[in-house]
Protein backbone atom coordinates (compact mmCIF):
# COMPACT_ATOMS: atom_id res chain seq x y z
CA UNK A 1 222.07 85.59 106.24
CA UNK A 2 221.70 89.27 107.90
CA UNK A 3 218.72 89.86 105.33
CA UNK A 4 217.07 86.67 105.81
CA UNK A 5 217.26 87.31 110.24
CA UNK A 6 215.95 90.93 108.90
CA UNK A 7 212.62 88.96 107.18
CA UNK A 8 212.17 86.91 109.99
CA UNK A 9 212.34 89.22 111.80
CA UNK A 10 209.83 91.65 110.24
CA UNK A 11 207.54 88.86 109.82
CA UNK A 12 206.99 88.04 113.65
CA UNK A 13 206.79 91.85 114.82
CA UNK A 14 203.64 92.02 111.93
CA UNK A 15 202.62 88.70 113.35
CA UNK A 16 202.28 89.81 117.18
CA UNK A 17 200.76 93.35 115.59
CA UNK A 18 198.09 91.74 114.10
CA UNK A 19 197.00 89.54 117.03
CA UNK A 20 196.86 92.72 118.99
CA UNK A 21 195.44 94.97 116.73
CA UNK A 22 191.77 93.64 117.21
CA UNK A 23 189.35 90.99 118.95
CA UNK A 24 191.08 87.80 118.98
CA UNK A 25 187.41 86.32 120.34
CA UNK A 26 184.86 88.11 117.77
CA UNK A 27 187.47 86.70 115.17
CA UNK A 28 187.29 83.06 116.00
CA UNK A 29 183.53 83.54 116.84
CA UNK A 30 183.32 84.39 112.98
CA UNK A 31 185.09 82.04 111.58
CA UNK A 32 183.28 79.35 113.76
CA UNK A 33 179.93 80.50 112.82
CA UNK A 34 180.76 80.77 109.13
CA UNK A 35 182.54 77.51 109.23
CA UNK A 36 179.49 75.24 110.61
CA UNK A 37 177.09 77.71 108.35
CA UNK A 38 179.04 76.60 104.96
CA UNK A 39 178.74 72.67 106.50
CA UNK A 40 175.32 72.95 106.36
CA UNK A 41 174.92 75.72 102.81
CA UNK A 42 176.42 72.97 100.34
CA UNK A 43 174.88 69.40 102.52
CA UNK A 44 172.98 68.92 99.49
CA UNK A 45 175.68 68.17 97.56
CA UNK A 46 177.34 65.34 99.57
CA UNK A 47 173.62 63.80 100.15
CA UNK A 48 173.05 64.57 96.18
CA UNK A 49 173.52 60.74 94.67
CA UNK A 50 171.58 59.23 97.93
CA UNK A 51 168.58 61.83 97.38
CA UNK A 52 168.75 61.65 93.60
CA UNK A 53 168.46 57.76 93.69
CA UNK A 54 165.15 57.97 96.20
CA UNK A 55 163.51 60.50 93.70
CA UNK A 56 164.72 58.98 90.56
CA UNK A 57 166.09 63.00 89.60
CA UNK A 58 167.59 63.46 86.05
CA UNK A 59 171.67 64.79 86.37
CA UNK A 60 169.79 68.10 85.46
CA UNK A 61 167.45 67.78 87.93
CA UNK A 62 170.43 67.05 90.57
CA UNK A 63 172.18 70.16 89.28
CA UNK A 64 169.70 72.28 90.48
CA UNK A 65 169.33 70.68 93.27
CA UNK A 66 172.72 70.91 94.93
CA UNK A 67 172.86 74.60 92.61
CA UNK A 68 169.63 76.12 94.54
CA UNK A 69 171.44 76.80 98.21
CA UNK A 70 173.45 78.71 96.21
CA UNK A 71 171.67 80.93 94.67
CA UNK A 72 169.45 81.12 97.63
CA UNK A 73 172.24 82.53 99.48
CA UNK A 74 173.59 84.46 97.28
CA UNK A 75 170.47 86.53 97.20
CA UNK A 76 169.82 86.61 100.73
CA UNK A 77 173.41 87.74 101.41
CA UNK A 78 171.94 91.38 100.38
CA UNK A 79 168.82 90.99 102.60
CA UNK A 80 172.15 90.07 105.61
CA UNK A 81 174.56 92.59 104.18
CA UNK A 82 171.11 95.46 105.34
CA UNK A 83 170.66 93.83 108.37
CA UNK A 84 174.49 93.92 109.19
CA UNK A 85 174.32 97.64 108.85
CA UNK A 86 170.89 98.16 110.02
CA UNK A 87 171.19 95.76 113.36
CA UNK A 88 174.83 95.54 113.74
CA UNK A 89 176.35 92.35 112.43
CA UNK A 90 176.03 90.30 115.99
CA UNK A 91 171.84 90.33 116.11
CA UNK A 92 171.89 89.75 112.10
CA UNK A 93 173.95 86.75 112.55
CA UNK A 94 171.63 85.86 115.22
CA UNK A 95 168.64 85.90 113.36
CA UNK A 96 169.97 84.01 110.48
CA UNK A 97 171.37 80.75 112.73
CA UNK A 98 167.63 80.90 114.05
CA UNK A 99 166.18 80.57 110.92
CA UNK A 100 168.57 77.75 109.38
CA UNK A 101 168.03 75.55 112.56
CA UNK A 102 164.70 76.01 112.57
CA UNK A 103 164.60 74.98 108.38
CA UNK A 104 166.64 71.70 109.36
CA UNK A 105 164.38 70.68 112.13
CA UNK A 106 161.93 71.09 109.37
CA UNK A 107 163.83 68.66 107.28
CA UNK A 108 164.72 66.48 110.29
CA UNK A 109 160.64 65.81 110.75
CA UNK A 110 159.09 66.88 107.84
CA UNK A 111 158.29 64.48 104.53
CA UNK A 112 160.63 65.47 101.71
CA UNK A 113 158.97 63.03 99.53
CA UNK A 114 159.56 65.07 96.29
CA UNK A 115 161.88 67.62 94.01
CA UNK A 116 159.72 70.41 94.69
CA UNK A 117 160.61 70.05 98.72
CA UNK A 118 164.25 69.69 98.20
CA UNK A 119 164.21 73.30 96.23
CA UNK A 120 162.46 74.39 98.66
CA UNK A 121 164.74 73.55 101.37
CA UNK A 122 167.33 74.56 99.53
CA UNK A 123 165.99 77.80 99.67
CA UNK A 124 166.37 77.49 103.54
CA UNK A 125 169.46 76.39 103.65
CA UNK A 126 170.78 79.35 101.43
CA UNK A 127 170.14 81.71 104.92
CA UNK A 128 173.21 79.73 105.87
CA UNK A 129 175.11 80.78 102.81
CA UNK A 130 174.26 84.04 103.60
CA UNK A 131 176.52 83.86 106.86
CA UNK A 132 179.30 85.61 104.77
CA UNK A 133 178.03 88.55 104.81
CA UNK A 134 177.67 88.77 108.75
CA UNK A 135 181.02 86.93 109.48
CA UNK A 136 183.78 89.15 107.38
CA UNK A 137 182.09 92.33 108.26
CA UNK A 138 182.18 91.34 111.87
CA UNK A 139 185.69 90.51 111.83
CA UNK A 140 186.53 93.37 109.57
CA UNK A 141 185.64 96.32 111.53
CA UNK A 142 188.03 95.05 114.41
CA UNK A 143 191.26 95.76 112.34
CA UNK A 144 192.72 98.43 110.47
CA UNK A 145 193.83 98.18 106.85
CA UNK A 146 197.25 96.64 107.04
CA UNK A 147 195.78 93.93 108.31
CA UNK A 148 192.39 93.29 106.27
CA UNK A 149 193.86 90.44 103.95
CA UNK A 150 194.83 88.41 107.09
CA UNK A 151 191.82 89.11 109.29
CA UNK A 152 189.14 88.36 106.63
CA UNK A 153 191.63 85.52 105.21
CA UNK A 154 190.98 83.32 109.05
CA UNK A 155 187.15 84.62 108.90
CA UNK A 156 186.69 83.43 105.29
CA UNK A 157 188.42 80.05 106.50
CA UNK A 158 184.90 79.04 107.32
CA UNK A 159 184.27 78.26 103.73
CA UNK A 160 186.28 74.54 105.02
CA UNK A 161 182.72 73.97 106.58
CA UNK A 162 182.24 72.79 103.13
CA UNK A 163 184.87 69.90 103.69
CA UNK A 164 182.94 68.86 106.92
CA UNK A 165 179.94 68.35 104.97
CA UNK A 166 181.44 66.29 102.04
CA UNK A 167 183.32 64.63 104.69
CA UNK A 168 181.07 62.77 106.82
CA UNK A 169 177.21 63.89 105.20
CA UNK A 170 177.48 60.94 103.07
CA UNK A 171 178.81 58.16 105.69
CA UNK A 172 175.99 59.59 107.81
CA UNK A 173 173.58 59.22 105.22
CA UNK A 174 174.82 54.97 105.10
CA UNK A 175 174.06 54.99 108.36
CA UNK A 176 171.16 56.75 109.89
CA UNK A 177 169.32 57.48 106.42
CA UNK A 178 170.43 60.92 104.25
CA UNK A 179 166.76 62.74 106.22
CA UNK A 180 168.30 61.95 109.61
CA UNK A 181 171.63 64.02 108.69
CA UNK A 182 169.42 67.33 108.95
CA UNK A 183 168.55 66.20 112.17
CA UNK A 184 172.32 65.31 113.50
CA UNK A 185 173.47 68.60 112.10
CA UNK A 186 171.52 70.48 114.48
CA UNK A 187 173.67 69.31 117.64
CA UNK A 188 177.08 71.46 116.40
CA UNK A 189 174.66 74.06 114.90
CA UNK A 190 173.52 74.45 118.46
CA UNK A 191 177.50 74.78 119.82
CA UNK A 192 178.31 77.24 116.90
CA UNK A 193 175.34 79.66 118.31
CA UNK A 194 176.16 79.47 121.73
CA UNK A 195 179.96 79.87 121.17
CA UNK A 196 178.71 82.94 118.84
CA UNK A 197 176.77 84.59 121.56
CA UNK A 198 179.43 84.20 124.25
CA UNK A 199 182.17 85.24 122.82
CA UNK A 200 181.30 87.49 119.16
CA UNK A 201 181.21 91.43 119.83
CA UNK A 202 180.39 94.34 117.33
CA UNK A 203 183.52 96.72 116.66
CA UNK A 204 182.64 100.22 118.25
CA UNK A 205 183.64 101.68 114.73
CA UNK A 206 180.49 100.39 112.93
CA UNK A 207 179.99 102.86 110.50
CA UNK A 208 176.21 104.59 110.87
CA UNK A 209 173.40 102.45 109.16
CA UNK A 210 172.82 103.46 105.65
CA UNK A 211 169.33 103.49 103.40
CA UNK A 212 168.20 101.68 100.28
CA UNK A 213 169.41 104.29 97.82
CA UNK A 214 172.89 104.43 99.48
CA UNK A 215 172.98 100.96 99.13
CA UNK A 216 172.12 101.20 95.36
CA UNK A 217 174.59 103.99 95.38
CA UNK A 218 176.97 101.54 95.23
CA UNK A 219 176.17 100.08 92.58
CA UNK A 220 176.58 103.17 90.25
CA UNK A 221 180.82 102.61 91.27
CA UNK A 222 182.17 100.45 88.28
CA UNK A 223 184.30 99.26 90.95
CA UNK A 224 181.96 97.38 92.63
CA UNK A 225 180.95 95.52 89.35
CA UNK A 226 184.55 94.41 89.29
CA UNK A 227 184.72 92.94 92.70
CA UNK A 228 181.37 90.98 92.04
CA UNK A 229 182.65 89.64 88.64
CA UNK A 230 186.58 88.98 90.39
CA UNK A 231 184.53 86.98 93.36
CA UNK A 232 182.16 85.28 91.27
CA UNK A 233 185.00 83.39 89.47
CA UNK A 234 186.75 82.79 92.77
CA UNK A 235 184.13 82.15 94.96
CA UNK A 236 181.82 80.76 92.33
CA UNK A 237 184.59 78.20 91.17
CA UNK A 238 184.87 77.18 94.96
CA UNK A 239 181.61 77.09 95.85
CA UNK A 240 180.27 75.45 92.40
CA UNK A 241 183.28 72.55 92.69
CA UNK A 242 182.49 72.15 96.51
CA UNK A 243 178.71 71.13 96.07
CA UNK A 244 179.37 69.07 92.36
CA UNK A 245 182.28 67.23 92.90
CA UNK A 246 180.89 64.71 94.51
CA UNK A 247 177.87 63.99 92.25
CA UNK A 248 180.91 64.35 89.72
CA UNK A 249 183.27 61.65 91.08
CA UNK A 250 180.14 59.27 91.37
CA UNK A 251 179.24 59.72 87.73
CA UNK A 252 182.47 60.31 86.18
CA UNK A 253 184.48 57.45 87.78
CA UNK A 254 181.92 54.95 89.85
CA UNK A 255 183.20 55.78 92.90
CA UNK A 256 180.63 55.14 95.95
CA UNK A 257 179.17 58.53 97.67
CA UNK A 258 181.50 57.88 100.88
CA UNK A 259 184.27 57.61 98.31
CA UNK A 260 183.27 60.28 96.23
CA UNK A 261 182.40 62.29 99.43
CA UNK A 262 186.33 61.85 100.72
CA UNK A 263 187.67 63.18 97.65
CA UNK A 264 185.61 65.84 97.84
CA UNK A 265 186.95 66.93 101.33
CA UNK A 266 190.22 66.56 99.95
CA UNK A 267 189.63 69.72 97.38
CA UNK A 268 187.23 71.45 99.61
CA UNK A 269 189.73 71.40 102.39
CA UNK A 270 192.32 72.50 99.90
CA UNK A 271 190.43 75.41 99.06
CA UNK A 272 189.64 76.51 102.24
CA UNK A 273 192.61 76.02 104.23
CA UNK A 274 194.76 78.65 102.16
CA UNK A 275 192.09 81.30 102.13
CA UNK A 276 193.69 83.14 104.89
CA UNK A 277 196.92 82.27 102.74
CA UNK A 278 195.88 84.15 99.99
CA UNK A 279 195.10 87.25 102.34
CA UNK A 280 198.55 87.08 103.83
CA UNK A 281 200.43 86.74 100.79
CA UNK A 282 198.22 89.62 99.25
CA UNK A 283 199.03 91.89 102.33
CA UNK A 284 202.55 91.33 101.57
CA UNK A 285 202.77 91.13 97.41
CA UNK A 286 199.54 93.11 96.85
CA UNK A 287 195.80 91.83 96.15
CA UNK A 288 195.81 92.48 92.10
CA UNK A 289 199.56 90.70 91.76
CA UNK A 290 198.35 87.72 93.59
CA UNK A 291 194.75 87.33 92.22
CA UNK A 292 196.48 87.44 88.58
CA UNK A 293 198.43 84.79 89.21
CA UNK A 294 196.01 82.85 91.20
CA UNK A 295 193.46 83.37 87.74
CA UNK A 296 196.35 81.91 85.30
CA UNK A 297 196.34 78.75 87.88
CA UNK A 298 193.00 78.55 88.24
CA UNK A 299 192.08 78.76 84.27
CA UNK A 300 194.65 76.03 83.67
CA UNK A 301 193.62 73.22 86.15
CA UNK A 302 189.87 73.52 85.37
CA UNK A 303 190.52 73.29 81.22
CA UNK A 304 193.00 69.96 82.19
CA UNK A 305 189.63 69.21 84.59
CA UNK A 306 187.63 69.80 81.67
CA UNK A 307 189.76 66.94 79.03
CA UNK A 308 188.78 64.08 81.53
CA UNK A 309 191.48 62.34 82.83
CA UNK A 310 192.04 58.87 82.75
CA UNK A 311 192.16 58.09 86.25
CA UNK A 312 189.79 59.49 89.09
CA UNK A 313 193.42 60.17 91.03
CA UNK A 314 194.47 62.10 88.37
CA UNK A 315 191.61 64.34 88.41
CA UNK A 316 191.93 64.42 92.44
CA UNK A 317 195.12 65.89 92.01
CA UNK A 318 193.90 68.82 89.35
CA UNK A 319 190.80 69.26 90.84
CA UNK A 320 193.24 70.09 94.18
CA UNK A 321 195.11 72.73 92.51
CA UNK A 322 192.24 74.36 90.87
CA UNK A 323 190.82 74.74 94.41
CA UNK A 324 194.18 76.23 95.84
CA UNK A 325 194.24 78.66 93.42
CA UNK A 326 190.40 79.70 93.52
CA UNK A 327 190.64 79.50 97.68
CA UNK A 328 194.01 81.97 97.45
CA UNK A 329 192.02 84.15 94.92
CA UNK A 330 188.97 84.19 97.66
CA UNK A 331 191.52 85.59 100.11
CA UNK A 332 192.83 87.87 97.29
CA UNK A 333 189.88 89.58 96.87
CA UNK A 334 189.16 90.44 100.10
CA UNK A 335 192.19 91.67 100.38
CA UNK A 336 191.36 94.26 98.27
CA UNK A 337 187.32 94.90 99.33
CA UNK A 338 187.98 96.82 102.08
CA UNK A 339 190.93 98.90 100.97
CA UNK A 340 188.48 100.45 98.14
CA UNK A 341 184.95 100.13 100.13
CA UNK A 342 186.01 100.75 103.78
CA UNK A 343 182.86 102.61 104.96
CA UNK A 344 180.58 100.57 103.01
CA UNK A 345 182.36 97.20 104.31
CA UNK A 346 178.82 95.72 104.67
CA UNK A 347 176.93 96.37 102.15
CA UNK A 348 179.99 95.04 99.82
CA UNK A 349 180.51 92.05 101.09
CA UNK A 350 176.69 91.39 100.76
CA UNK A 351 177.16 92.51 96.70
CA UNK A 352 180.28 90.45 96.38
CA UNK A 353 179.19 87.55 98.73
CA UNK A 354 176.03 87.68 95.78
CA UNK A 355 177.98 87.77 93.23
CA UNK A 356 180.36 84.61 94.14
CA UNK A 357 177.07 82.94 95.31
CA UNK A 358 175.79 83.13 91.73
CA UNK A 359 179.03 82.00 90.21
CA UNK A 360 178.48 78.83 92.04
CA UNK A 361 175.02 78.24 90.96
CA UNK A 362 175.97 78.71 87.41
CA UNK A 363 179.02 76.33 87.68
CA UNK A 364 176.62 73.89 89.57
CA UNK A 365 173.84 73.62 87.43
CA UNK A 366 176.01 74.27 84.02
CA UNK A 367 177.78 70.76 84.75
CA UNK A 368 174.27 69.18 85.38
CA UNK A 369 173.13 70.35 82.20
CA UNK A 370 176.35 69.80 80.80
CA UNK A 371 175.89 66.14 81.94
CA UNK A 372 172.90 65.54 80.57
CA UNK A 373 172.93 67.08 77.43
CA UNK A 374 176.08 66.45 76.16
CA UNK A 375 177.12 62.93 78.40
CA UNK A 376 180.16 64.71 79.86
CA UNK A 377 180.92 67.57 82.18
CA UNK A 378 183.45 68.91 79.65
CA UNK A 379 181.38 72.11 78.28
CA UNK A 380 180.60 73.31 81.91
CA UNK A 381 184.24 72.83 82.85
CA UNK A 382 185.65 74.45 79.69
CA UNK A 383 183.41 77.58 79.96
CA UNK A 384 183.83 78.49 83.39
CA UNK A 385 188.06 78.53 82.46
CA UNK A 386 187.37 80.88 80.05
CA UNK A 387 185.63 83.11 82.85
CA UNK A 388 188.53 82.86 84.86
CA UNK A 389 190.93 83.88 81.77
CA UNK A 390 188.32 86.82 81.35
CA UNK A 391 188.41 87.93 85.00
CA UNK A 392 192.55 87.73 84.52
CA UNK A 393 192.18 90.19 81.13
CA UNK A 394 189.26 92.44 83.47
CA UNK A 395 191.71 92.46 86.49
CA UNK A 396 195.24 93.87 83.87
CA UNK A 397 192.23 96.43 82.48
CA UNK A 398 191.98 98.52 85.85
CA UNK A 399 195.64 97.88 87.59
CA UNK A 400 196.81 100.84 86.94
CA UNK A 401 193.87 102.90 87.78
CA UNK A 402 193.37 101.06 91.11
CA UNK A 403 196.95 101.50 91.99
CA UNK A 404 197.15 105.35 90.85
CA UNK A 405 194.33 106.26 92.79
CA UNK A 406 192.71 104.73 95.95
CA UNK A 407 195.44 102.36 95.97
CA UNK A 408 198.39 104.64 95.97
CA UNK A 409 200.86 105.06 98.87
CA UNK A 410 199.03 108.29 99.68
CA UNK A 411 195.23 107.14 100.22
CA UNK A 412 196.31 103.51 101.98
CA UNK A 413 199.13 101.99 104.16
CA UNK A 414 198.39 98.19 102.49
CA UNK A 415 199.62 96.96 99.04
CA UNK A 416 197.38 97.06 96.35
């Protein structure tokens, strides 16, 4: 009973240390502004089997379509992880929310009449992707390294913007026609930037800006390969699942897009919702013992995914625990970013942000492909276990060398 009190205890004193430890408002202000960012990144995939039946699009042709955001913002993360450190992380956010309302009132009144446009807008709506690597390296630089996992855990959260989207895009779609969504999505776009300028503020710490061959500097740490491969299973899973699943449902099982939409949100908000979960419980077990486990779980659920089950509630329920594990592992991993890259906090989470951006445009258009080639999204599934049972033999491969050196007791006060 004593030790239990003692726990308690210990757990509310690192509780009220972290809520005064940085900026309470720059922290919300990030996750705000990466949650409605995210609503808007994956809309394509709710809208996908409304769109798809007004341009008669092959299930390969839909695959890229919901996969090109993706990749879109996983390459402009690195064009946002420079401005971060070149602007400070407040104007680069900014900038980017300009740009993605301005490419939806594009959408709103211009004539996508055609594949072509919808890449193309895609392409816009990747800037809103690449709100990641604004958000966690604003929040980041507020709070020291015992509590990284939790800070950038309730920043990441904004990845449940996806949920939003899956949520009500399709509904919306019924009602006002799936062009018209772009349009209503401006009106909390336009909250999300005002609540962002009020209230978001750039740490006085900001480390000084850095040029192009620092940033490429980086890149010469094997470390840094790691974190992109860890996050792009993670992340990728995540991000893949959040804009396919419901195309997925639709095909797999009938269900209508509203339907399909709804049990979408249900894995999305899974996934997101223990993000900051997965930082805590890294903070207090370490990032590499959590991420292993969260890989086994991860590997598991999408292989069952990958059989096809029976029943479309039976694959709601696996689908749910592959995203809990993948969301945790998001946390996980960010967790450990800034323990290893402190002073280059930005220009990592634009690498890593790239790297899980890519992992869902693989997973994405793989189960398009998958679809149409083979009839079933079993191959896409299958193969993108086996990357998370690869990241799981990566992450035992460099342990012991992370936890001997810039993880040991004597470089850092968090658990590695």
């Amino acid at each position: 009973m004593a030790v239990s009190q003692t726990l308690v205890q210990r757990s509310i004193v690192k509780t009220t240390s972290f809520w005064k430890a940085g900026h309470t408002p720059t922290l919300l202000a990030s996750f705000f502004y990466f949650d409605l960012s995210f609503m808007v990144w994956v809309l394509l995939g709710p809208l996908a089997v409304q769109i798809s039946t007004d341009l008669a699009l092959t299930p390969a042709q839909k695959g890229l379509m919901v996969a090109t955001p993706l990749l879109a913002g996983a390459l402009l993360r690195i064009v946002m992880g420079v401005l971060v450190d070149h602007l400070k992380p407040k104007k680069a956010g900014a900038i980017g929310q300009l740009v993605v309302i301005a490419g939806l009132a594009w959408a709103w009144l211009g004539n996508l009449a055609s594949y072509g446009h919808m890449l193309t807008l895609g392409v816009l709506l990747g800037v809103a992707g690449a709100a990641f690597a604004v958000a966690l390296p604003l929040a980041s630089r507020w709070y020291p390294p015992e509590h990284q996992g939790t800070a950038l855990g309730i920043a990441g959260a904004g990845n449940s913007g996806t949920a939003f989207a899956a949520l009500f895009a399709p509904s919306l779609a019924i009602a006002f026609g799936w062009q018209n969504v772009f349009g209503l999505c401006l009106i909390p776009l336009g909250v999300a930037f005002a609540v962002y300028m009020t209230f978001a503020k750039d740490a006085p710490s900001a480390p000084p800006p850095k040029s192009l061959t620092e940033y490429l500097h980086v890149l010469k740490d094997k470390d840094a390969w790691w974190f992109m491969f860890f996050y792009s299973v993670t992340f990728g899973g995540f991000s893949g699942l959040a804009s396919s699943l419901t195309i997925y449902f639709n095909g797999q099982y009938g269900l209508s897009p509203v339907t399909a939409g709804y049990f979408t949100a249900a894995c999305v908000f899974a996934g997101s919702l223990v993000r900051p979960l997965g930082g805590i419980v890294a903070d207090r077990i370490g990032g590499i013992k959590t991420l292993s486990i969260m890989y086994v779980l991860a590997g598991l659920f999408l292989f069952i995914a990958s059989l096809g089950m029976q029943s479309y509630v039976g694959a709601l329920a696996v689908f749910v625990l592959a995203m809990l594990a993948l969301g945790t592992g998001n946390g996980a991993v960010f967790q450990l970013v800034p323990q290893r890259f402190r002073k280059e906090i930005g220009v990592m989470t634009g690498l890593v942000g790239m790297a899980g951006g890519i992992g869902g445009f693989y997973l994405a258009s793989s189960l398009g492909y998958s679809k149409q080639v083979t009839g079933s999204y079993q191959l896409g599934l299958t193969i993108f276990a086996a990357l998370a049972v690869t990241a799981l033999v990566g992450l035992s491969f460099v342990k012991n060398r992370w936890r001997t050196t810039w993880g040991s007791a004597a470089m850092t006060t968090a658990k590695i």
